[in-house]
Protein backbone atom coordinates (compact mmCIF):
# COMPACT_ATOMS: atom_id res chain seq x y z
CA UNK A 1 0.00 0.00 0.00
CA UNK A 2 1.28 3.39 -1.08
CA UNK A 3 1.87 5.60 1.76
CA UNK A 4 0.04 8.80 1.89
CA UNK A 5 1.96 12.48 3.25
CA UNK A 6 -1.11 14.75 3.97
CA UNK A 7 -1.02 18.81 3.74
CA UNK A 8 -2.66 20.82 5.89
CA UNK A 9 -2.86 24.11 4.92
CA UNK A 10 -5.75 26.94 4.53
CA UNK A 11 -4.73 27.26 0.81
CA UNK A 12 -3.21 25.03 -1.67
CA UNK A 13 -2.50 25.18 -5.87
CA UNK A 14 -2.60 21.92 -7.61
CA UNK A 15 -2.47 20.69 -11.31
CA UNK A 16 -2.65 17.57 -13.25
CA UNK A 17 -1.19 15.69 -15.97
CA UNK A 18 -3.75 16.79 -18.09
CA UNK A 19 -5.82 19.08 -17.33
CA UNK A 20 -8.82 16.52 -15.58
CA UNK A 21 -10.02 16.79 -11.92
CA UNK A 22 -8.70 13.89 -10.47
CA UNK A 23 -7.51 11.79 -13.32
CA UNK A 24 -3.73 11.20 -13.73
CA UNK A 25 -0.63 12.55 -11.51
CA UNK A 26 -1.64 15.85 -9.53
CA UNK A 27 0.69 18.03 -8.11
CA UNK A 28 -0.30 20.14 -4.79
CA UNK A 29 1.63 22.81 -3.61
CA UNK A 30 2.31 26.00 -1.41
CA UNK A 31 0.56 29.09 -4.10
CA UNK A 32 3.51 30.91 -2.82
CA UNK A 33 6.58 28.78 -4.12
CA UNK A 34 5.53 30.49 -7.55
CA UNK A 35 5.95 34.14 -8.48
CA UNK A 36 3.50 36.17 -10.19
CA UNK A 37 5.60 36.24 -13.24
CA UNK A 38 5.60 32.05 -13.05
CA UNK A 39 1.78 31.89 -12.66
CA UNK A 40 1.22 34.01 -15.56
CA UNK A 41 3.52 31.79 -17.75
CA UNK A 42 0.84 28.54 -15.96
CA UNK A 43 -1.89 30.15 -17.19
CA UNK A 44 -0.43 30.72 -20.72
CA UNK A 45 0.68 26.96 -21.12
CA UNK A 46 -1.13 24.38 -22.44
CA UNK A 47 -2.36 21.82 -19.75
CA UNK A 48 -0.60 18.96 -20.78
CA UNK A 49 2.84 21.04 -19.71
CA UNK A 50 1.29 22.67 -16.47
CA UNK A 51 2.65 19.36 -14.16
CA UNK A 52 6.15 19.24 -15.73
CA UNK A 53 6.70 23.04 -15.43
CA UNK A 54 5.19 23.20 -11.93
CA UNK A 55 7.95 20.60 -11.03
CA UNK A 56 10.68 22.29 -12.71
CA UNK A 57 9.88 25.64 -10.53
CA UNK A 58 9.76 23.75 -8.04
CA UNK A 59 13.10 22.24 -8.50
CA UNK A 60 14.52 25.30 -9.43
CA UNK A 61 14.47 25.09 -13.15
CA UNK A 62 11.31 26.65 -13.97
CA UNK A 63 13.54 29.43 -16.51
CA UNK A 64 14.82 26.08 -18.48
CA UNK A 65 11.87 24.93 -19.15
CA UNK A 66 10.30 24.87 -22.92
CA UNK A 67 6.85 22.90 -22.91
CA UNK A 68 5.99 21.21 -25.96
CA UNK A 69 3.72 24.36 -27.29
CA UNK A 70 6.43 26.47 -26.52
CA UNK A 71 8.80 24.48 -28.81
CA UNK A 72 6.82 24.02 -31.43
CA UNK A 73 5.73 28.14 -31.59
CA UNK A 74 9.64 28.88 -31.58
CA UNK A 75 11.02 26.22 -34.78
C-alpha cells in the first residue's frame, strides 16, 4: 500500500497531468513557491505542460523549461 503524506494548509494550488479533476498525476503545492511572473507563464501553457513546469519551478528550473507548445511556436 502506497503511503500517503497529507497537507494541511488553509490554501493550496494543484495541477494535473492533463488538465482533468482527479484523473492522472496531480501536483499540490504552497501558491507561494511560484511568483506572479511564473503563474502568468501557468496560465499561458497548455495543460498537458502545467505538471512538468510546476515541477521544474519547483526544482529550481522553472527558466529552463520549454513545454511542448512552446517548442513548437519557436522552430
Amino acid at each position: 500500500m502506497a503511503k500517503i503524506d497529507y497537507l494541511n494548509a488553509n490554501m493550496v494550488a494543484w495541477v494535473t497531468d492533463d488538465g482533468s479533476y482527479g484523473v492522472g498525476s496531480v501536483s499540490v503545492f504552497d501558491p507561494d513557491m511560484l511568483t506572479d511572473e511564473q503563474w502568468e507563464r501557468l496560465a499561458n501553457l497548455s495543460d498537458y505542460d502545467r505538471l512538468a513546469y510546476v515541477q521544474a519551478v519547483i526544482d529550481g528550473n522553472g527558466d529552463d523549461f520549454k513545454g511542448e507548445q512552446e517548442e513548437w511556436l519557436n522552430n
